[in-house]
N, C-alpha and C. Protein backbone atom coordinates (compact mmCIF):
# COMPACT_ATOMS: atom_id res chain seq x y z
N UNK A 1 -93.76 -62.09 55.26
CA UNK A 1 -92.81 -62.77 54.39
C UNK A 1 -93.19 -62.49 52.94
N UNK A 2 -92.24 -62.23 52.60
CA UNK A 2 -92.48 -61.80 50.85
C UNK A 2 -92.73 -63.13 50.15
N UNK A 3 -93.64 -63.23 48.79
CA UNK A 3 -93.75 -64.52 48.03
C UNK A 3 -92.90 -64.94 47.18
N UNK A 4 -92.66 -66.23 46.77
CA UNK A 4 -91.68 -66.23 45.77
C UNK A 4 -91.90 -65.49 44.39
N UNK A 5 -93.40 -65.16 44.09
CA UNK A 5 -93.41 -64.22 43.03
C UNK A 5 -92.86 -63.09 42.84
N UNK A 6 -92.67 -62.62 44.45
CA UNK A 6 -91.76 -61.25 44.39
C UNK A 6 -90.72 -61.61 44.36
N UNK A 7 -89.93 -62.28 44.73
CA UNK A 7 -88.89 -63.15 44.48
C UNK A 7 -88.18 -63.16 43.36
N UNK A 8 -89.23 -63.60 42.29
CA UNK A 8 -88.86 -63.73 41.10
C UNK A 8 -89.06 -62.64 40.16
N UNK A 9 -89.68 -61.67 40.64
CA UNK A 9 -90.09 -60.35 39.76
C UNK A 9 -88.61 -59.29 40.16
N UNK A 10 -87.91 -59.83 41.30
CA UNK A 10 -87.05 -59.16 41.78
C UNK A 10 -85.54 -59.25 41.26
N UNK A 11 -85.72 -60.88 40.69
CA UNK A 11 -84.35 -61.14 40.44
C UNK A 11 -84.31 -61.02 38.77
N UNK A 12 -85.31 -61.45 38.02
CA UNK A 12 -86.11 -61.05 36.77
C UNK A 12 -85.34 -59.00 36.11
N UNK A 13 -86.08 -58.64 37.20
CA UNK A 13 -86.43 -56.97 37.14
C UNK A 13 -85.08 -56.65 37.41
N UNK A 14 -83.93 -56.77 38.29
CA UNK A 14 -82.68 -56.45 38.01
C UNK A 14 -81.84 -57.34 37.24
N UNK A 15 -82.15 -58.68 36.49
CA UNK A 15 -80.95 -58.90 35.60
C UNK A 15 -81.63 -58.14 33.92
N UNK A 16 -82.76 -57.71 33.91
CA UNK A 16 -83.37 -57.12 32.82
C UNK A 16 -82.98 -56.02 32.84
N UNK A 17 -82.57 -55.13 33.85
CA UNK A 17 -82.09 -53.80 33.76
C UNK A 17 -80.81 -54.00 33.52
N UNK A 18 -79.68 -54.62 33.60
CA UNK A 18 -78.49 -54.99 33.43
C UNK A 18 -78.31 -55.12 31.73
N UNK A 19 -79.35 -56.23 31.56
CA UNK A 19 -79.34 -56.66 29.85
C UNK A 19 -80.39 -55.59 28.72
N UNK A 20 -80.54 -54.91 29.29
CA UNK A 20 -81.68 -54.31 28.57
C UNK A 20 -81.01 -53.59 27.88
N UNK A 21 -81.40 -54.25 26.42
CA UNK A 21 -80.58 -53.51 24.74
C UNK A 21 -79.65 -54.12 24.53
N UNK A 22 -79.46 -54.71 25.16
CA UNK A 22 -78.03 -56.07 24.53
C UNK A 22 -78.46 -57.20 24.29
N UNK A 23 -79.90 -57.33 23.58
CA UNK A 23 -80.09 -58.70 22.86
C UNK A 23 -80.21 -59.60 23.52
N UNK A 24 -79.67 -60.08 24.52
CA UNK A 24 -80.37 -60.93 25.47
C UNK A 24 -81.27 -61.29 26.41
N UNK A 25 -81.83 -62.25 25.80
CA UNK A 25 -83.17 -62.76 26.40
C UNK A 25 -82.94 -63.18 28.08
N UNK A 26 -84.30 -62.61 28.25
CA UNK A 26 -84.44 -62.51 30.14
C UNK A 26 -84.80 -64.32 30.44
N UNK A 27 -84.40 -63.82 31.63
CA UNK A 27 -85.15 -65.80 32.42
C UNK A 27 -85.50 -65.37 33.26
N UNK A 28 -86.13 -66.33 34.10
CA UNK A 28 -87.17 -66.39 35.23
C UNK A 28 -86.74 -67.26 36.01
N UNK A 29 -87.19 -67.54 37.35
CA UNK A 29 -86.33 -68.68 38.35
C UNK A 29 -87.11 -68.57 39.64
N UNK A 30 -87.15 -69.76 40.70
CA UNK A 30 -87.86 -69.32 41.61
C UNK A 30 -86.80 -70.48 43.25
N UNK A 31 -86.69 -69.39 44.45
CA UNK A 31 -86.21 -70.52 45.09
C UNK A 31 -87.60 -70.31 45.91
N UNK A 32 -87.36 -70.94 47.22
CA UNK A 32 -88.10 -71.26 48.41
C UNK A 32 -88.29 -69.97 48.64
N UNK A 33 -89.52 -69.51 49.11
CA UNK A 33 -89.92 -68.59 49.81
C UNK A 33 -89.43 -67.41 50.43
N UNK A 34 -89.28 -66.26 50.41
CA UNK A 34 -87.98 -65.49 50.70
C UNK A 34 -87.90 -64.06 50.24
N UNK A 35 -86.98 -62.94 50.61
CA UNK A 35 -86.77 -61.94 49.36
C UNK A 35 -85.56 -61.59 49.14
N UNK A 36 -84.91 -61.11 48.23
CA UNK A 36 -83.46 -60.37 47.67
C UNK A 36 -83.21 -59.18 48.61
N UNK A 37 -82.18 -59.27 48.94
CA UNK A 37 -81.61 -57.73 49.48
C UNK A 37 -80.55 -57.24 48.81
N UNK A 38 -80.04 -58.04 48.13
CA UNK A 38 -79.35 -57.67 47.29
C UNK A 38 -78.73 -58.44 45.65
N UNK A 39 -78.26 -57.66 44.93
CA UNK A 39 -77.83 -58.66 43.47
C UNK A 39 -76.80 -57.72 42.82
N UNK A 40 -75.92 -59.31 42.62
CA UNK A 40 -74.52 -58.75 41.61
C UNK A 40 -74.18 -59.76 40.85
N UNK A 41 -73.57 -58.67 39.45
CA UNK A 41 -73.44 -59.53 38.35
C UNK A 41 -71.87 -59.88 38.01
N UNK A 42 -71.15 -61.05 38.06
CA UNK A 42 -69.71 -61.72 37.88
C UNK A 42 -69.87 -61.16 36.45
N UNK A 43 -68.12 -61.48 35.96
CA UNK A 43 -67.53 -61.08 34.65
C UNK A 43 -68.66 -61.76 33.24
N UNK A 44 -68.80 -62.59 33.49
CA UNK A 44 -69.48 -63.76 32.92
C UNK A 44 -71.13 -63.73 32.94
N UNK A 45 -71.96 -62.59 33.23
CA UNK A 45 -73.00 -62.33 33.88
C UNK A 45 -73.74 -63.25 34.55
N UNK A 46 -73.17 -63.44 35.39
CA UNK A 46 -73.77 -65.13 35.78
C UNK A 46 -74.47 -63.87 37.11
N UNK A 47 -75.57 -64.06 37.76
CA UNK A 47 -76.06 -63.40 38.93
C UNK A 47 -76.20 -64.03 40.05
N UNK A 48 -75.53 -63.01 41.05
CA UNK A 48 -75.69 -63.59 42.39
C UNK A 48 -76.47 -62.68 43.09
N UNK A 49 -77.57 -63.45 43.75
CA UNK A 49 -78.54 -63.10 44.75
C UNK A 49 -78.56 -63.27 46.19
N UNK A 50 -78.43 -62.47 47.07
CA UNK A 50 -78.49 -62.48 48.48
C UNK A 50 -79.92 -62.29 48.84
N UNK A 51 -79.94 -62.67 50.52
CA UNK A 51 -81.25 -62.77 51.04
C UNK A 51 -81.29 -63.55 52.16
N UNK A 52 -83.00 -63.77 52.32
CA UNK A 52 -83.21 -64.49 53.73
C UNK A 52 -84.77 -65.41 52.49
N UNK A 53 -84.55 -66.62 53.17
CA UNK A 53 -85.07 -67.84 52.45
C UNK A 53 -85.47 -68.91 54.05
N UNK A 54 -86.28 -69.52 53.80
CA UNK A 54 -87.00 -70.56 55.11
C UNK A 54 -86.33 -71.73 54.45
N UNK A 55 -84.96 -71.88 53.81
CA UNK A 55 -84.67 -73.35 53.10
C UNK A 55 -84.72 -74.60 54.21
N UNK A 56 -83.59 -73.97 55.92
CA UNK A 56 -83.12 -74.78 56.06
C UNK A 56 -84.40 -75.46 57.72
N UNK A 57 -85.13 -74.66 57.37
CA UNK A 57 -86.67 -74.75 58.53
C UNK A 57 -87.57 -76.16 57.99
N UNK A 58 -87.75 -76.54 59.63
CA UNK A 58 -88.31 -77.70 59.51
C UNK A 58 -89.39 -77.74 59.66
N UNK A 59 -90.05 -76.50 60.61
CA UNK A 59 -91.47 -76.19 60.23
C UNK A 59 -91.14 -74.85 60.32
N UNK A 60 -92.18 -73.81 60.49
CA UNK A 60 -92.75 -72.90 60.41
C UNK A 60 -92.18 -71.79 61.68
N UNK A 61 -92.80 -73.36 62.50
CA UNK A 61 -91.94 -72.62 64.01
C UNK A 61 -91.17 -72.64 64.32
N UNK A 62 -90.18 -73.32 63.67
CA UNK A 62 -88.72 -73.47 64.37
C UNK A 62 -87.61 -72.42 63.68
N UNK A 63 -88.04 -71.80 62.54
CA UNK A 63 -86.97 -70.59 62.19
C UNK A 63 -87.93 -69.61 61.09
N UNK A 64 -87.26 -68.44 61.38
CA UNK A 64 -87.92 -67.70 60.74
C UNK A 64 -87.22 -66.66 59.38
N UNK A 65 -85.77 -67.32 58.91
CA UNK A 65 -85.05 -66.78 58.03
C UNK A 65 -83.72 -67.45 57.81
N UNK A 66 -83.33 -68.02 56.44
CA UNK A 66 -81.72 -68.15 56.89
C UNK A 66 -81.28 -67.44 55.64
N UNK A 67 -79.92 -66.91 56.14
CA UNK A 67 -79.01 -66.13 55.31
C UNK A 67 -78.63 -67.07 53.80
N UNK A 68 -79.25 -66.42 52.86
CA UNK A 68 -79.09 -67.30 51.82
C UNK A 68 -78.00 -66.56 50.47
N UNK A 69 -77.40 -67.25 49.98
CA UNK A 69 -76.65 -65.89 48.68
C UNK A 69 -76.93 -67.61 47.73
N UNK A 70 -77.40 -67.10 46.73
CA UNK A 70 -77.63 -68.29 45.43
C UNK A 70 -76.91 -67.38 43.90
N UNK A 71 -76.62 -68.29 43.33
CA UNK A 71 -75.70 -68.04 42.04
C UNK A 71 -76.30 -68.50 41.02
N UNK A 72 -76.72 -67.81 40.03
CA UNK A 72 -77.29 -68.23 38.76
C UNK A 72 -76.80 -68.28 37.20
N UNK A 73 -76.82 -69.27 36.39
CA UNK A 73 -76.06 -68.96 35.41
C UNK A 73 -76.91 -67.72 34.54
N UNK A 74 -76.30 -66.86 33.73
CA UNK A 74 -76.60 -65.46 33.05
C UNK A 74 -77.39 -66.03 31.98
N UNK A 75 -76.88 -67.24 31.43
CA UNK A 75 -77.79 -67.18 30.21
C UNK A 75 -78.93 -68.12 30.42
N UNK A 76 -79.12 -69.06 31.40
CA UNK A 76 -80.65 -69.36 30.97
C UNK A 76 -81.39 -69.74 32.65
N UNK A 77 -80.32 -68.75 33.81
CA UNK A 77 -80.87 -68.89 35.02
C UNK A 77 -80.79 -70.26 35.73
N UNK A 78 -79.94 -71.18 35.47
CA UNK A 78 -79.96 -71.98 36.28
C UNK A 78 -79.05 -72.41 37.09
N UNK A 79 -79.25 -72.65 38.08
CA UNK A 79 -78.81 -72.91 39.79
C UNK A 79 -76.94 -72.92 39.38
N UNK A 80 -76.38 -72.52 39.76
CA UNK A 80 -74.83 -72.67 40.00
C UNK A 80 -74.65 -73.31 41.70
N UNK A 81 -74.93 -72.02 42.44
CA UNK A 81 -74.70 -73.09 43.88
C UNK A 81 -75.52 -72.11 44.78
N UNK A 82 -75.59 -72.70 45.97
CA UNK A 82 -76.63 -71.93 46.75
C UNK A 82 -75.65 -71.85 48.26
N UNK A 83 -75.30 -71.07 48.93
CA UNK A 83 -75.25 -70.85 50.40
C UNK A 83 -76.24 -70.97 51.23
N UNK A 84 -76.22 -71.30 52.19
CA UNK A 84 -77.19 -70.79 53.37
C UNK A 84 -76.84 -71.35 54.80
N UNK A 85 -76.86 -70.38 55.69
CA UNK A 85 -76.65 -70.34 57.30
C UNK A 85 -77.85 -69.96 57.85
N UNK A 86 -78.15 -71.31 58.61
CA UNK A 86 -79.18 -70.95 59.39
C UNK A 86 -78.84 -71.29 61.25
N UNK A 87 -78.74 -70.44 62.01
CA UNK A 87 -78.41 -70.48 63.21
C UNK A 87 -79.21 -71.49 64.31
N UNK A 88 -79.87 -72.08 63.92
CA UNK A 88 -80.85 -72.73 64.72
C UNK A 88 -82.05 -72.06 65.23
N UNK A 89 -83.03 -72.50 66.13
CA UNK A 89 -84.22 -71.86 66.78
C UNK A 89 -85.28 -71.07 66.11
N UNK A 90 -85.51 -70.12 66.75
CA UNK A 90 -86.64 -68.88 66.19
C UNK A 90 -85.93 -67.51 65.95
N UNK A 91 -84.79 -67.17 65.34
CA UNK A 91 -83.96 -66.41 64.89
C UNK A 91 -83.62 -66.40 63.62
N UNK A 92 -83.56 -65.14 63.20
CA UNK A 92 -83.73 -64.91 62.08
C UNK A 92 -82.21 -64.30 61.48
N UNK A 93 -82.44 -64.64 60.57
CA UNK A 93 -80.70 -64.35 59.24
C UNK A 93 -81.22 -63.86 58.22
N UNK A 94 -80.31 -62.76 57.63
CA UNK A 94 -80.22 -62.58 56.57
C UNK A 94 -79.11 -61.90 55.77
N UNK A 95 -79.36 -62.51 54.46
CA UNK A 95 -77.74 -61.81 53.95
C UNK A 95 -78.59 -60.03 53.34
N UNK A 96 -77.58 -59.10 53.56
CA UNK A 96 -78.68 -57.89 53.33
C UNK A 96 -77.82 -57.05 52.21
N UNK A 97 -76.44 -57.67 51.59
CA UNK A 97 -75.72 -57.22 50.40
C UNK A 97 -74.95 -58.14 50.03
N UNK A 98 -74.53 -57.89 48.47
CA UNK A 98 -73.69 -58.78 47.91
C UNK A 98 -72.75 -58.12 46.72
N UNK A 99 -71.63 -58.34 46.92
CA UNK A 99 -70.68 -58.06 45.59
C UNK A 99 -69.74 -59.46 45.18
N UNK A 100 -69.50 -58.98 43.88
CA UNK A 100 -68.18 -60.16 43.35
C UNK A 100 -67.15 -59.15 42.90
N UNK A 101 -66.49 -60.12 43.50
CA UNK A 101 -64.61 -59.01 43.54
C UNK A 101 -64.13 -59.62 42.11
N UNK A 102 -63.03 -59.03 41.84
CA UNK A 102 -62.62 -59.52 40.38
C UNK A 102 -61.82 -60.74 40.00
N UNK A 103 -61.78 -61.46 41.26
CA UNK A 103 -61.66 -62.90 40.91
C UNK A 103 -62.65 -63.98 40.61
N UNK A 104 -64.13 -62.94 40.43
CA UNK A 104 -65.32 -64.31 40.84
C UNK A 104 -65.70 -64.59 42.12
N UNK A 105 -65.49 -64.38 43.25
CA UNK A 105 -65.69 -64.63 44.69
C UNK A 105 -66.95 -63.70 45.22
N UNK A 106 -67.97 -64.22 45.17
CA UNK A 106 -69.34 -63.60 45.64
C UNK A 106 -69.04 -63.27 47.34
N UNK A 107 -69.15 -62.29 47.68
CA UNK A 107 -68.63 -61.64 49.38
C UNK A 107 -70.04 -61.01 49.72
N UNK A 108 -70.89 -61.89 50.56
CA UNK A 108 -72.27 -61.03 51.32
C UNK A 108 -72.15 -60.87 52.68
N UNK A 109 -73.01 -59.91 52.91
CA UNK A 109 -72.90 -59.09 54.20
C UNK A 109 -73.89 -59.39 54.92
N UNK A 110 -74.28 -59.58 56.21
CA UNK A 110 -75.50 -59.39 56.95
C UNK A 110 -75.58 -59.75 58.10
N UNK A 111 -76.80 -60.38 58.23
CA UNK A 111 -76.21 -60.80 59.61
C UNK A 111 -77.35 -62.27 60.01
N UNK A 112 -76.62 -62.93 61.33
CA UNK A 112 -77.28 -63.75 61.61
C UNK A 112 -77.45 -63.68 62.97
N UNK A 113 -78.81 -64.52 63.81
CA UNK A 113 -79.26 -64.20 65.29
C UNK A 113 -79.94 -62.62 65.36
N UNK A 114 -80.07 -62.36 64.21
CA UNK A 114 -80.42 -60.83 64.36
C UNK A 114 -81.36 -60.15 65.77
N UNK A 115 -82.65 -61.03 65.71
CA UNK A 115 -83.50 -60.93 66.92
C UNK A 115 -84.03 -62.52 66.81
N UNK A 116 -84.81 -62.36 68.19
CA UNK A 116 -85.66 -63.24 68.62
C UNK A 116 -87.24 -63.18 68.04
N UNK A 117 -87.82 -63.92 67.87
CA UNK A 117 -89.07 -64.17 67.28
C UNK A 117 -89.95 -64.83 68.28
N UNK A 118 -90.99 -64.69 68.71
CA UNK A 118 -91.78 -65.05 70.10
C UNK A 118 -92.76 -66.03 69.35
């Protein structure tokens, strides 16, 4: 499982390549445990992040990923709204892409029940 430091070096490291030379200052942010598979930026640069996150696990053993897509505001990184599907058991989800269409509507891809976990 990746750390949330990578986490955050991940979501950091692509909205900095986006803004880099346009004067705006970077942010930092951290959710639950997890990594990005993917990131896209709305009209408004607000960023949306896909992935697999342990949010909706009650311990350790009972799931091992849920499909997460979280929305961040552009200018100082904070929380807009968060998704997440978690299928129950020892099965794992994840969202593994993400785009926003030109109405604003964040659309991720992936999958859930992927495999079993012993």
């Amino acid at each position: 499982m990746i750390t949330k430091r990578t986490l955050v070096i991940a979501l950091v490291g692509a909205y900095s390549l986006v803004l880099s030379g346009s004067g705006v200052g970077a942010w930092e942010t951290s959710i639950k445990s997890g990594s990005v598979h993917g990131v896209a930026l709305d009209r408004a640069a607000n960023v949306v992040a896909a992935g697999v996150t342990n949010e909706l696990c009650e311990t350790e053993d009972t799931c091992f990923g849920d499909f997460t897509v979280v929305k961040f505001s552009g200018a100082d990184g904070t929380e807009l709204w968060r998704q997440v599907i978690n299928g129950g058991g020892k099965l794992y989800h994840s969202a593994t892409a993400v785009v926003v269409d030109g109405g604003g509507n964040a659309v991720a891809a992936g999958y859930t029940n992927g495999f079993y976990c012993l």
